[in-house]
C-alpha atoms as a PDB file:
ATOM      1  CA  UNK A   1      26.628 -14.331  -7.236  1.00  0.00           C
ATOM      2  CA  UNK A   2      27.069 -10.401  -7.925  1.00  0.00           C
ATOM      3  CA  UNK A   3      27.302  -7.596  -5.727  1.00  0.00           C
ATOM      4  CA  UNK A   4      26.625  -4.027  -6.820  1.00  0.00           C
ATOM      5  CA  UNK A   5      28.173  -1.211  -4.611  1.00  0.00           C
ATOM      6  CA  UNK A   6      26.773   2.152  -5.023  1.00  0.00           C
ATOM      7  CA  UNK A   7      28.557   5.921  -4.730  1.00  0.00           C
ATOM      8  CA  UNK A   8      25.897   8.322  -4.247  1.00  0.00           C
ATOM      9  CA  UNK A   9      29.214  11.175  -5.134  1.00  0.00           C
ATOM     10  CA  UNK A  10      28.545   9.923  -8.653  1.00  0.00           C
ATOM     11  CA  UNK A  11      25.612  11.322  -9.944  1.00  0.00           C
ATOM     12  CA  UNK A  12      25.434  12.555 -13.081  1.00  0.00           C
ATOM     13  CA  UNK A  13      22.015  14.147 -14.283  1.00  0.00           C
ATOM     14  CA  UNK A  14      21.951  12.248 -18.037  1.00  0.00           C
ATOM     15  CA  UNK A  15      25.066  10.954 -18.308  1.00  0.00           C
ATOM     16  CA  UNK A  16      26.631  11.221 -21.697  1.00  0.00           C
ATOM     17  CA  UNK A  17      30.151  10.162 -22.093  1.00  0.00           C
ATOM     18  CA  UNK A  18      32.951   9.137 -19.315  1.00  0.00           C
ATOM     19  CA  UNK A  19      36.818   9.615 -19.063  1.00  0.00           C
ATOM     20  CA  UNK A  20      39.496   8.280 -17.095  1.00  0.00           C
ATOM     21  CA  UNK A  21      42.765   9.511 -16.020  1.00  0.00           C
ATOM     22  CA  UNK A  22      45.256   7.239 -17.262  1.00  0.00           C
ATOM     23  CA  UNK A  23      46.642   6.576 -13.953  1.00  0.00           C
ATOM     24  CA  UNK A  24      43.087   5.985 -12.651  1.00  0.00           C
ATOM     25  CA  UNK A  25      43.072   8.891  -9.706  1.00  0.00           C
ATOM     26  CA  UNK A  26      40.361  10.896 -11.404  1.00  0.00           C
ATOM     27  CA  UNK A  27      36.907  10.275 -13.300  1.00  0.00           C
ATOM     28  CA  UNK A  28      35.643  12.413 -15.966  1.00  0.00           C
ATOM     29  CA  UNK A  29      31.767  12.443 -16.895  1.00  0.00           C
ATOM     30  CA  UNK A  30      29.061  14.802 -19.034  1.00  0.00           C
ATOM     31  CA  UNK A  31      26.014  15.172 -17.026  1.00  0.00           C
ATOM     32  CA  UNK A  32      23.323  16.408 -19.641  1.00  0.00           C
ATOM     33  CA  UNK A  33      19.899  17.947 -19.629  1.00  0.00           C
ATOM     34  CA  UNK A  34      19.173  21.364 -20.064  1.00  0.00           C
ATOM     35  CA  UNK A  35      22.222  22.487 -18.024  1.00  0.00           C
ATOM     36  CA  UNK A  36      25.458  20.396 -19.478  1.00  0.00           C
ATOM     37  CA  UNK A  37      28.422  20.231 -17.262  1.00  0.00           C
ATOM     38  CA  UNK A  38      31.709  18.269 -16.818  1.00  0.00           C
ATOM     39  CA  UNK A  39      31.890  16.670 -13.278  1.00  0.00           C
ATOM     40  CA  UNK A  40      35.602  15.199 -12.146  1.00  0.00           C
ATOM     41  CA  UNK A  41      35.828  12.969  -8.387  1.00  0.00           C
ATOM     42  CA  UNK A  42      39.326  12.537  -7.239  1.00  0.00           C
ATOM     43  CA  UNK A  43      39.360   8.123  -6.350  1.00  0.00           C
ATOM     44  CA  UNK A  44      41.386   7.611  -3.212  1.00  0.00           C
ATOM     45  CA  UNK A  45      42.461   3.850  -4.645  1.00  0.00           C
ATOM     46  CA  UNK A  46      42.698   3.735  -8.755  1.00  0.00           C
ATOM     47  CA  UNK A  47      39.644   2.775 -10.570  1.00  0.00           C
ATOM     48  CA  UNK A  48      38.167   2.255  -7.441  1.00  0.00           C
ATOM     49  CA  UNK A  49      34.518   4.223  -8.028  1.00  0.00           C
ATOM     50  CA  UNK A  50      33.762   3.378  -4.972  1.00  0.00           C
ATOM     51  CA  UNK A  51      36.406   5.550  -2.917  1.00  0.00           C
ATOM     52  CA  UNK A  52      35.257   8.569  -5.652  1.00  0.00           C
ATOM     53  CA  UNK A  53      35.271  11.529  -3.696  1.00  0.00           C
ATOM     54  CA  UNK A  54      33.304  14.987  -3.378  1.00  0.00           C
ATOM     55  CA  UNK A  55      32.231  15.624  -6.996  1.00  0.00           C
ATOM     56  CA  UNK A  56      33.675  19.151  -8.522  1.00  0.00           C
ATOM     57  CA  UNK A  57      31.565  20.661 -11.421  1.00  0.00           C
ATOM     58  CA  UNK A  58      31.805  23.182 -14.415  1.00  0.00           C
ATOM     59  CA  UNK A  59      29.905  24.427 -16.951  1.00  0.00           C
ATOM     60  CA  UNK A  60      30.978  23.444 -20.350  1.00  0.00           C
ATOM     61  CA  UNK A  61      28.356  24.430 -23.115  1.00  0.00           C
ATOM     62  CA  UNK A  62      24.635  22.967 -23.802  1.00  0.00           C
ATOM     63  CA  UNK A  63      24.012  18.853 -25.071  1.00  0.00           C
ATOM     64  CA  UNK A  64      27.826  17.824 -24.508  1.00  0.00           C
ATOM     65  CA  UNK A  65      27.868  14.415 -25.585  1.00  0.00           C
ATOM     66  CA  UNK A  66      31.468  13.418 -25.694  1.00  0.00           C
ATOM     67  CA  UNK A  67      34.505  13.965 -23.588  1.00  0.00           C
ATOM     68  CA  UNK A  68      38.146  13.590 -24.091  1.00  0.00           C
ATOM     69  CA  UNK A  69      41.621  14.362 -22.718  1.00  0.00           C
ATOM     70  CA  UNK A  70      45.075  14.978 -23.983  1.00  0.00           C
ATOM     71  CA  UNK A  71      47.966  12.717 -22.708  1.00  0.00           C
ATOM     72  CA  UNK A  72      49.062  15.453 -20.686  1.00  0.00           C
ATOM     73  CA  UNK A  73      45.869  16.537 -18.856  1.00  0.00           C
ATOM     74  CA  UNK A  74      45.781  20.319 -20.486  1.00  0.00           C
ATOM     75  CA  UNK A  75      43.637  19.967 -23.053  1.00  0.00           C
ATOM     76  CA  UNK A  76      39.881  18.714 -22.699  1.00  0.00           C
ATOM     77  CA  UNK A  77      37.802  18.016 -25.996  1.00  0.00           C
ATOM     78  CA  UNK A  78      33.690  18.749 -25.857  1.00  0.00           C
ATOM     79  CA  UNK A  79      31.781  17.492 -28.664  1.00  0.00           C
ATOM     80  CA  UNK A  80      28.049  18.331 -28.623  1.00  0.00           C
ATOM     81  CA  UNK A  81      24.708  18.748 -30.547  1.00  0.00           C
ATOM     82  CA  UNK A  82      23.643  21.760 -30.283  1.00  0.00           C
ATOM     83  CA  UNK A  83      26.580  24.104 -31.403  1.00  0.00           C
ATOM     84  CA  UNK A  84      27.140  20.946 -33.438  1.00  0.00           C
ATOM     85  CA  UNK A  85      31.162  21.829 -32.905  1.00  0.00           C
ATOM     86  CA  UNK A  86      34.386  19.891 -31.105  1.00  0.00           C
ATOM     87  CA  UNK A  87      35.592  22.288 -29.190  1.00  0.00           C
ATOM     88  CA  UNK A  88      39.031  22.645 -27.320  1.00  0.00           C
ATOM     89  CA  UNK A  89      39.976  24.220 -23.885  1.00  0.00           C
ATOM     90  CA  UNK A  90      43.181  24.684 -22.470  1.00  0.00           C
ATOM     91  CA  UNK A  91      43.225  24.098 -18.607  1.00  0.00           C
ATOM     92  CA  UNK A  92      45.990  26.089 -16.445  1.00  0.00           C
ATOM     93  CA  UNK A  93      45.955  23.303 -14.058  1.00  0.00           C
ATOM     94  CA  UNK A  94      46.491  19.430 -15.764  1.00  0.00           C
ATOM     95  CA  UNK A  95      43.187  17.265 -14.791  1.00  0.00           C
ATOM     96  CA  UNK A  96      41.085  19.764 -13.297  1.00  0.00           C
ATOM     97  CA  UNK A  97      38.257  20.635 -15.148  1.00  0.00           C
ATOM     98  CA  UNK A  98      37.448  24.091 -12.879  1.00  0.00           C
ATOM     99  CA  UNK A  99      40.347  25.293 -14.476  1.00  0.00           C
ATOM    100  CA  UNK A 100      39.612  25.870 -17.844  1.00  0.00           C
ATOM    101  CA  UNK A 101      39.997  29.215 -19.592  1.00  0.00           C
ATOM    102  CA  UNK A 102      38.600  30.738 -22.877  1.00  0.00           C
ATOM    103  CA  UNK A 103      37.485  28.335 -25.781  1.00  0.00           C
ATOM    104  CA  UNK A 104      41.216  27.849 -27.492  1.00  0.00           C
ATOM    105  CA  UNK A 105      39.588  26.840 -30.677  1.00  0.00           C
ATOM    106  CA  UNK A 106      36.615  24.203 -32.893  1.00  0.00           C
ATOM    107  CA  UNK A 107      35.706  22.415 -35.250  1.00  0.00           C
ATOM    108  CA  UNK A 108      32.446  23.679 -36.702  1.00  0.00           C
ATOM    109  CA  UNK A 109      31.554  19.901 -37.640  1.00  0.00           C
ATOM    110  CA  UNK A 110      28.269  20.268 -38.778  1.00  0.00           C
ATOM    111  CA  UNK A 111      29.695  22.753 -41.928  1.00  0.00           C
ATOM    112  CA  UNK A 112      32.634  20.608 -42.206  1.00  0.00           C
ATOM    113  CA  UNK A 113      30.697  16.660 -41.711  1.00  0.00           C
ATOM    114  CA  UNK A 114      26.923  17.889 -41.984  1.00  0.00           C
ATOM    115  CA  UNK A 115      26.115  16.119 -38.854  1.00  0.00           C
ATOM    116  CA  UNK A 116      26.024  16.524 -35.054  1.00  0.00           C
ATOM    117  CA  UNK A 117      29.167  15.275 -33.279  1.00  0.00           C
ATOM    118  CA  UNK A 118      28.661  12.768 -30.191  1.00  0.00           C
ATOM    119  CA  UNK A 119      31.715  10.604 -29.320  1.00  0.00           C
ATOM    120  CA  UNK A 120      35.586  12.269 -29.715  1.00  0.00           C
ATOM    121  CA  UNK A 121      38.844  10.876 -28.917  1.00  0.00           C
ATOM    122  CA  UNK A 122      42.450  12.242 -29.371  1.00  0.00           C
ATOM    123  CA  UNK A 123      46.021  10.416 -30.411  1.00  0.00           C
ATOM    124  CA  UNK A 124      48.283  10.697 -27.461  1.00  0.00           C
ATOM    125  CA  UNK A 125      50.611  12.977 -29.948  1.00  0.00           C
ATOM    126  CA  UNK A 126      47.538  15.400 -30.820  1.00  0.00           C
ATOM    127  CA  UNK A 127      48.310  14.755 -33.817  1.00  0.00           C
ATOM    128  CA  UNK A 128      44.533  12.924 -34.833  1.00  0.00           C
ATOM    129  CA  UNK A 129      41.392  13.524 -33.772  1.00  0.00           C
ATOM    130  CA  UNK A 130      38.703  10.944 -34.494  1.00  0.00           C
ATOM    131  CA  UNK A 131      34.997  11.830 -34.221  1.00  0.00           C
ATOM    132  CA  UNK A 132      31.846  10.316 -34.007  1.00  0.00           C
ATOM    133  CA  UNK A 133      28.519  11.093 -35.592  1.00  0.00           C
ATOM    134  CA  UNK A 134      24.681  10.969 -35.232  1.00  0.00           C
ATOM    135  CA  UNK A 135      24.929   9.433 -39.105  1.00  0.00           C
ATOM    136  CA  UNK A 136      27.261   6.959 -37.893  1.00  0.00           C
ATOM    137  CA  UNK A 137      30.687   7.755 -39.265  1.00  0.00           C
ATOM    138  CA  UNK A 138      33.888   7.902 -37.724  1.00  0.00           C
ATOM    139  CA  UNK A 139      35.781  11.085 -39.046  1.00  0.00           C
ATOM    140  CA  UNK A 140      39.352  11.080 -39.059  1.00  0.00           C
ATOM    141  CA  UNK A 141      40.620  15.202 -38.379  1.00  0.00           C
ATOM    142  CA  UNK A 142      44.543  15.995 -38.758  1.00  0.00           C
ATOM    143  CA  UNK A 143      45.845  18.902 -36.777  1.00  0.00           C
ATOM    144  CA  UNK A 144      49.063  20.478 -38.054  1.00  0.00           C
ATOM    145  CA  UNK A 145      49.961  21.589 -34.397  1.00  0.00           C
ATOM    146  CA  UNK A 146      49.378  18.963 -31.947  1.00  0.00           C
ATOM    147  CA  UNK A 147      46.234  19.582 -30.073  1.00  0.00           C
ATOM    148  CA  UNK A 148      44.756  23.063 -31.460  1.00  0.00           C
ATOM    149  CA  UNK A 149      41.642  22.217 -33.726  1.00  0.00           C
ATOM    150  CA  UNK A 150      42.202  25.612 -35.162  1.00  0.00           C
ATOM    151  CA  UNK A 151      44.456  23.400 -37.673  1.00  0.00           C
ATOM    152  CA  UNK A 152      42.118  20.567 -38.295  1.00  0.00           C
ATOM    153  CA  UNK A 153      41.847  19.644 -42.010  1.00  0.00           C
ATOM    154  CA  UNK A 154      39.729  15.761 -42.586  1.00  0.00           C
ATOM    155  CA  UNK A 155      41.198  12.883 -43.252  1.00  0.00           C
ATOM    156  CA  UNK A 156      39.504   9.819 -43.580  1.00  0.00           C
ATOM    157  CA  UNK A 157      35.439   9.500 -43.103  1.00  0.00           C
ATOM    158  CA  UNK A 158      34.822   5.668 -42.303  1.00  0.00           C
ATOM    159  CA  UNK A 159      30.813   4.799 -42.132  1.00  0.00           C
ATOM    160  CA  UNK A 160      30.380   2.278 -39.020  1.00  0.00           C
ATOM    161  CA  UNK A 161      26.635   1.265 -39.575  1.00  0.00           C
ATOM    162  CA  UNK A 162      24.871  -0.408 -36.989  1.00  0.00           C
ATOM    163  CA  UNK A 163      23.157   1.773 -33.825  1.00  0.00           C
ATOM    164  CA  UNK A 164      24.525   5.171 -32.996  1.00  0.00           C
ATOM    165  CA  UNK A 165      28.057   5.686 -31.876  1.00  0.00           C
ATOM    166  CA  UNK A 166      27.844   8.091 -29.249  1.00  0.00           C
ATOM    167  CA  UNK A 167      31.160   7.241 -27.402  1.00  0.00           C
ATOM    168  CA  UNK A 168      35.048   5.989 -29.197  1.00  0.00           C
ATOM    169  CA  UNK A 169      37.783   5.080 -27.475  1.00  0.00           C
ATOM    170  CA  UNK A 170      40.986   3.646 -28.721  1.00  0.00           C
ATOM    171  CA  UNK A 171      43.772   0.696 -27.282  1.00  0.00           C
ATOM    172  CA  UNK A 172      46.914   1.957 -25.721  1.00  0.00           C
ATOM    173  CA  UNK A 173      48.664   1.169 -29.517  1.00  0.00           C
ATOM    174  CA  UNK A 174      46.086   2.309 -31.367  1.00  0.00           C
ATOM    175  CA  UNK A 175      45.359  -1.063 -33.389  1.00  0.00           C
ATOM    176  CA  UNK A 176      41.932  -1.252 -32.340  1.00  0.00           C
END
């Protein structure tokens, strides 16, 4: 037997991508459509969905399809299709998305890959960013200063075949 329990707080428009705090108080998501946005809930009991509460929104940019995080809850990563960047915002207050200031700095991917970006994740040094593509690759970017894209150079471009990748996430070690 299954049972399926249902939060009506989480309701993302088209969701895209989905991020969890480490410590599994907050939940990240992209709602998509014509007006893209990053929504957080604060969960009363840790990866508990179902005790998400009140949903806080902000608007990030147009077709955001990936989401990430730095270790320390400052940074948040975008990645979408229509700039066709990664971009990189600094937040004044760890793990609160309404908090963000002025775009810190991108990756104009499409002149640097020649595709559109979908899925992103980050090392928990900042010292890799790895990026997935609507051609199916997994790009490899080094930054110079931990966290600021502004000193991205590519590393290693891995094709992945198969369907889209429109979401990457990587084991606590980072072995798989």
């Amino acid at each position: 037997a299954s049972h399926t329990q249902s939060n009506t707080n989480l309701s993302p428009n088209i969701p895209q991508d989905i991020f969890i705090k480490p410590d599994g108080t907050k939940i990240f998501y992209v709602g998509g459509g014509l007006n893209d946005y990053i929504a957080q809930h604060t969960l009363s009991t840790a990866y508990d969905i179902s005790s998400a509460g009140s949903q806080s929104t902000y608007q990030y940019g147009e077709n955001i399809e990936g989401l990430t995080f730095s270790d320390n809850g400052l940074w948040v990563y975008t990645a979408g299709s229509v700039g066709d960047s990664v971009e990189a915002w600094i937040l004044s207050t760890a793990w609160d998305i309404t908090t963000r200031g002025s775009l810190h700095s991108e990756i104009d991917y499409l002149a640097a890959v020649g595709q559109d970006p979908s899925g992103l994740d980050i090392t928990p040094d900042g010292k890799k960013m790895f990026v997935s593509d609507q051609n199916k690759n997994l790009v490899e970017f080094n930054l110079a200063t931990a966290y600021d894209l502004s000193t991205a150079t590519i590393g290693v471009t891995q094709a992945l075949g198969g369907e889209n990748k429109n979401a990457i996430s990587w084991n606590a070690d980072g072995t798989k």
